[in-house]
PDB file of N, CA and C in Angstrom:
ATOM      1  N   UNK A   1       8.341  27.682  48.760  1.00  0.00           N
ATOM      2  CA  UNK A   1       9.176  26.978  47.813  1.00  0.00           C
ATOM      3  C   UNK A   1       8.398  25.772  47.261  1.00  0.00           C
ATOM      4  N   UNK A   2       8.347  25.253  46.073  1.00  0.00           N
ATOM      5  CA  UNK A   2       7.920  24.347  45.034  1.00  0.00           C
ATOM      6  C   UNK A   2       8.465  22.808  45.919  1.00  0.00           C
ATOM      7  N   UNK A   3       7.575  21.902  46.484  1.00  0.00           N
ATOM      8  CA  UNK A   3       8.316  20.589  46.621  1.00  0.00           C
ATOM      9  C   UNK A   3       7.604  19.680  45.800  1.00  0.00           C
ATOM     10  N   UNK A   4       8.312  18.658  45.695  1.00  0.00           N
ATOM     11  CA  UNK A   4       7.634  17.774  44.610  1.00  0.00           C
ATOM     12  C   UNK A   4       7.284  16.778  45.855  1.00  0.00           C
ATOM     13  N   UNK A   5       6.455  15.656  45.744  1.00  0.00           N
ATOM     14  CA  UNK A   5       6.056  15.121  45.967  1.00  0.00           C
ATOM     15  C   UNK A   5       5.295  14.202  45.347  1.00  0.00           C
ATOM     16  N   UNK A   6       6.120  12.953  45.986  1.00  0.00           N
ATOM     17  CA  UNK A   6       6.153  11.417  45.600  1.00  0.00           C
ATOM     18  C   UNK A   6       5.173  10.331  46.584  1.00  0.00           C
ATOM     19  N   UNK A   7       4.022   9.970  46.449  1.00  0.00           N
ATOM     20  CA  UNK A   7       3.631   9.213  47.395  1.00  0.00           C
ATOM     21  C   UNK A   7       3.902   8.045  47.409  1.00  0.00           C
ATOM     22  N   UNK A   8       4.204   7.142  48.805  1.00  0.00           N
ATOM     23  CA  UNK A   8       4.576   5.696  48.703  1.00  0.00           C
ATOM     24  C   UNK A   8       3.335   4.971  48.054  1.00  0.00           C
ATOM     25  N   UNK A   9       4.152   4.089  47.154  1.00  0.00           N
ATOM     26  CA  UNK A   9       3.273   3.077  46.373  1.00  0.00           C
ATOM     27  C   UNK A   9       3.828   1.810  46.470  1.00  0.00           C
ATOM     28  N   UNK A  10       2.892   0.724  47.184  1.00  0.00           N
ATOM     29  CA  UNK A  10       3.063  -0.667  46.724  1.00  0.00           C
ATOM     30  C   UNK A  10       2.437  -1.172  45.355  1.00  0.00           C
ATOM     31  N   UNK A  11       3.106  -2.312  45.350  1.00  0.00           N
ATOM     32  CA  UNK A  11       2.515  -3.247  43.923  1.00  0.00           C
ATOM     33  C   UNK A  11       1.554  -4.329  44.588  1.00  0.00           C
ATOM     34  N   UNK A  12       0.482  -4.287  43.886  1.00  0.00           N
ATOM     35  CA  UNK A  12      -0.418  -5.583  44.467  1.00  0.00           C
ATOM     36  C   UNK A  12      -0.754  -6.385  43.624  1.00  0.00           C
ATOM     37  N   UNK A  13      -1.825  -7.456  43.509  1.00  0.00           N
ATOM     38  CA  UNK A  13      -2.005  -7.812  42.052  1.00  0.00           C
ATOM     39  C   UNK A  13      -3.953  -8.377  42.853  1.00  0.00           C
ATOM     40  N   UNK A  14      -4.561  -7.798  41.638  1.00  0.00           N
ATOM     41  CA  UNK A  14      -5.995  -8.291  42.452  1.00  0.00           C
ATOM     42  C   UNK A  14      -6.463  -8.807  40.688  1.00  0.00           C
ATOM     43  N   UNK A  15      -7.750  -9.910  41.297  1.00  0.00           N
ATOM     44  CA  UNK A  15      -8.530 -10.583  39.998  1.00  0.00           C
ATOM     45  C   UNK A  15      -9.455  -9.801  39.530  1.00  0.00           C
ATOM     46  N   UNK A  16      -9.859  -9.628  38.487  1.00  0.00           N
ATOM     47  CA  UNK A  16     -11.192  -9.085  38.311  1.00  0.00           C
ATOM     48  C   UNK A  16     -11.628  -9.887  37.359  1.00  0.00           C
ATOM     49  N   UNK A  17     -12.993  -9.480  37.536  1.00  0.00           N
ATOM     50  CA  UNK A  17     -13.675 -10.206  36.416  1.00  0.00           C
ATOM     51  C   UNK A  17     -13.187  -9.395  34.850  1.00  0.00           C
ATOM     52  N   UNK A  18     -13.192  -9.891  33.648  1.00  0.00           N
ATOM     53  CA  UNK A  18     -12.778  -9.504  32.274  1.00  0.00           C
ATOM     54  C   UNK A  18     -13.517  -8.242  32.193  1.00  0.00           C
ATOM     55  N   UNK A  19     -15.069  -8.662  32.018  1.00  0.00           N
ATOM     56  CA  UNK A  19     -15.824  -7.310  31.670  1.00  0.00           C
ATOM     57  C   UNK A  19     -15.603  -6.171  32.443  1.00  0.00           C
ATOM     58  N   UNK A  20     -15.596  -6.481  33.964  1.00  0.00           N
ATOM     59  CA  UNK A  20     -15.667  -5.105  34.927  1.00  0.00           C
ATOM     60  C   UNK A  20     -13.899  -4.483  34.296  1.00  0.00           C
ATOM     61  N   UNK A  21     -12.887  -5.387  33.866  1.00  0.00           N
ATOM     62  CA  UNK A  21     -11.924  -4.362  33.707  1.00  0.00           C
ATOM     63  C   UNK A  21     -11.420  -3.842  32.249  1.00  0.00           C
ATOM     64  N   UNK A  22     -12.513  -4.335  31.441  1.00  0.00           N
ATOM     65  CA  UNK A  22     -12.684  -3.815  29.690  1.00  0.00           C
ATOM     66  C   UNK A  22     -13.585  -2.973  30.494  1.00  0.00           C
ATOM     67  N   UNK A  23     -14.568  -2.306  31.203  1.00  0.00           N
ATOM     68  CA  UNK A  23     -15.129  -1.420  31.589  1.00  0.00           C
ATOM     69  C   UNK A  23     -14.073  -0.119  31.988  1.00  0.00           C
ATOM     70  N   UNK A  24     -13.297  -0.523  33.028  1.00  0.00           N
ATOM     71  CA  UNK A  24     -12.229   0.066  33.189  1.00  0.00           C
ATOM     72  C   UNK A  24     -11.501   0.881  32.465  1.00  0.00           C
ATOM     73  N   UNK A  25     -11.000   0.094  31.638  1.00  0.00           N
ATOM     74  CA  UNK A  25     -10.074   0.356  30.921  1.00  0.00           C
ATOM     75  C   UNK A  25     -11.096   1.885  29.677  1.00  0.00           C
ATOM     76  N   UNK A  26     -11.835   1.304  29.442  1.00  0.00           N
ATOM     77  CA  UNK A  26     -12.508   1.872  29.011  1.00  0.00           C
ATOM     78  C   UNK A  26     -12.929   3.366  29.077  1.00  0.00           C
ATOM     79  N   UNK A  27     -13.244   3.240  30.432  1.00  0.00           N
ATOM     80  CA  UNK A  27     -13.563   4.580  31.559  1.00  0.00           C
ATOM     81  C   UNK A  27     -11.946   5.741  31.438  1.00  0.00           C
ATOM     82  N   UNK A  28     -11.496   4.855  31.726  1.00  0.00           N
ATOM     83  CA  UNK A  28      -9.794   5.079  31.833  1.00  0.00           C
ATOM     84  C   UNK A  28      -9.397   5.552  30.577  1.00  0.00           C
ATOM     85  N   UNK A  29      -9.823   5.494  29.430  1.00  0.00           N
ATOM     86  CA  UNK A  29      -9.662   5.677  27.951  1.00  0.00           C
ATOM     87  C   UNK A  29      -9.991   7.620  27.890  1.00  0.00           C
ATOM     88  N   UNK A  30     -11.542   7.062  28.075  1.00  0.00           N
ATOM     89  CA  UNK A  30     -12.382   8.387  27.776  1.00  0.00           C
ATOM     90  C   UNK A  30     -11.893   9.249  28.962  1.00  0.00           C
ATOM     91  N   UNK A  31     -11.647   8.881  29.688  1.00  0.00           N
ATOM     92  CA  UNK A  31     -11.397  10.260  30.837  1.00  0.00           C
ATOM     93  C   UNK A  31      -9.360  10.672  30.634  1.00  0.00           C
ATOM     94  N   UNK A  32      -8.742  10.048  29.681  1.00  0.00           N
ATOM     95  CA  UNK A  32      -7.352  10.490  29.921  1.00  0.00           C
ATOM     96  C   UNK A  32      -6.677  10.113  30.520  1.00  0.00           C
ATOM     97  N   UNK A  33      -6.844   9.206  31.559  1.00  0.00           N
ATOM     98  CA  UNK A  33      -6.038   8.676  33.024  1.00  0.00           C
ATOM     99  C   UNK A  33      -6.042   7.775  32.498  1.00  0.00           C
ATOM    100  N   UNK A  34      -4.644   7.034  33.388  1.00  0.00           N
ATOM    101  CA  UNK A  34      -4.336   5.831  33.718  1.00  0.00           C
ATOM    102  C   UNK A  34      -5.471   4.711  34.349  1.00  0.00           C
ATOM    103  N   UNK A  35      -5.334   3.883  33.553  1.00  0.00           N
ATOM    104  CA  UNK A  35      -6.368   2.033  34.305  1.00  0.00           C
ATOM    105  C   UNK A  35      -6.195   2.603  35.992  1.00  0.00           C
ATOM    106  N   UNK A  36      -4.315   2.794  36.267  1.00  0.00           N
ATOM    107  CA  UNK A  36      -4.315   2.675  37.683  1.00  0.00           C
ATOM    108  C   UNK A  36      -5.248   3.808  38.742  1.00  0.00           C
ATOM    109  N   UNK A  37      -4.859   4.815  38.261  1.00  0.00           N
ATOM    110  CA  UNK A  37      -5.331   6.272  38.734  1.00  0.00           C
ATOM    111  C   UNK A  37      -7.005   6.002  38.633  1.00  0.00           C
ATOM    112  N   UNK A  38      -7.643   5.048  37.756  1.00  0.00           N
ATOM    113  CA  UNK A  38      -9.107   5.151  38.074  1.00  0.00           C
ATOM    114  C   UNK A  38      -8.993   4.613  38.746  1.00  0.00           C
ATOM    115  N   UNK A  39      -8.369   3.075  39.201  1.00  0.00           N
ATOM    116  CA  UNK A  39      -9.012   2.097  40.600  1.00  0.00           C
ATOM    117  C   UNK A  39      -8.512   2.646  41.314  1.00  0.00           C
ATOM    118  N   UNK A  40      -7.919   3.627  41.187  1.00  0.00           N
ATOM    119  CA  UNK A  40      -7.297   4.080  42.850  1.00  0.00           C
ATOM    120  C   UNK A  40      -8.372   4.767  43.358  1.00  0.00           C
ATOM    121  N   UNK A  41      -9.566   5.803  42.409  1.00  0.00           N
ATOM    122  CA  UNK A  41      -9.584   7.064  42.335  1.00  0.00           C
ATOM    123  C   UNK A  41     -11.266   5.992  43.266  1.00  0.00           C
ATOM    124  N   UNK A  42     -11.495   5.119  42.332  1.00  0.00           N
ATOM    125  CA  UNK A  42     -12.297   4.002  42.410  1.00  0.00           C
ATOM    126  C   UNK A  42     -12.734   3.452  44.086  1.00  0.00           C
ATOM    127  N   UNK A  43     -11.801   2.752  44.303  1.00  0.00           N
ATOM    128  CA  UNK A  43     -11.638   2.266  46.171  1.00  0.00           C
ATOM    129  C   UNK A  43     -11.654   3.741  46.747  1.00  0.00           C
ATOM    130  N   UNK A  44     -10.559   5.127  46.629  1.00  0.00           N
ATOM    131  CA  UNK A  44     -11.442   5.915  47.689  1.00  0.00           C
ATOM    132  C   UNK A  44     -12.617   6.228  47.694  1.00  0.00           C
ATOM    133  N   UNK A  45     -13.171   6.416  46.387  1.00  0.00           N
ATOM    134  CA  UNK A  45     -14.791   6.754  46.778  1.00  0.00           C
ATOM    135  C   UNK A  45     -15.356   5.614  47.456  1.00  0.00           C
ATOM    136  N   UNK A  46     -15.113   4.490  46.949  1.00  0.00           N
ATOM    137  CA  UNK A  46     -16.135   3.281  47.856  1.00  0.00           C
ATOM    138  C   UNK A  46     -15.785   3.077  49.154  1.00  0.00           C
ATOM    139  N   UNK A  47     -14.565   3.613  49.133  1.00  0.00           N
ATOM    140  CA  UNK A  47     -14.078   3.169  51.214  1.00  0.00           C
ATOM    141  C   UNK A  47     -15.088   4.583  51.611  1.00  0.00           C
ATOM    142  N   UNK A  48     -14.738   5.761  51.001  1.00  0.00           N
ATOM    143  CA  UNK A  48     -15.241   6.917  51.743  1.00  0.00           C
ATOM    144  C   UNK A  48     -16.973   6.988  51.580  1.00  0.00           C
ATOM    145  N   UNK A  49     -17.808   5.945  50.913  1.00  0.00           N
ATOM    146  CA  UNK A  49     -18.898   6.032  51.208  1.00  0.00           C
ATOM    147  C   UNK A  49     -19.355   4.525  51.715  1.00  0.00           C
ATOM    148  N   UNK A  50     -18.702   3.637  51.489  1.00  0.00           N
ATOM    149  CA  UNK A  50     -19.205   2.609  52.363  1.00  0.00           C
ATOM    150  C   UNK A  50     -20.533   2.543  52.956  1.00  0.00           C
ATOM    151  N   UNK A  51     -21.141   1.930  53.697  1.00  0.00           N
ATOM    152  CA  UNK A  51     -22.664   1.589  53.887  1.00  0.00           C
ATOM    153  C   UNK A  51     -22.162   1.182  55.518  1.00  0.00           C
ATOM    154  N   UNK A  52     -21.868   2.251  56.794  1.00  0.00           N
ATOM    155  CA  UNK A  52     -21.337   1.429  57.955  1.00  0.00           C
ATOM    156  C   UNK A  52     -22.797   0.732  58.811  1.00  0.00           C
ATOM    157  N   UNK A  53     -22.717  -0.065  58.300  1.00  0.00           N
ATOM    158  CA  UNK A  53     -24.002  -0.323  58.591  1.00  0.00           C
ATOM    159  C   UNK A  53     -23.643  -1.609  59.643  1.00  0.00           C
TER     160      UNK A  53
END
């Protein structure tokens, strides 16, 4: 059977610098997605490659 599925989402609020998020936004333009859906998409790759050094 078809379930939908909703994942829990908080609201946060983080700074960025101007350029890195006119970059963003940008990225976010040309690829179709949402600003949000890239930084999300964004932090898992960098948590999942991290440097455990």
């Amino acid at each position: 059977m078809f379930k939908i599925e909703k994942p829990e989402m908080i609201n946060k609020t983080f700074r960025l610098p101007l350029e890195l998020v006119q970059r963003l936004q940008k990225e976010a333009q040309n690829k179709e997605i949402s600003l949000n859906n890239l930084v999300m998409q964004c932090c898992e790759y960098a948590l999942k490659n991290i440097d455990k050094k």
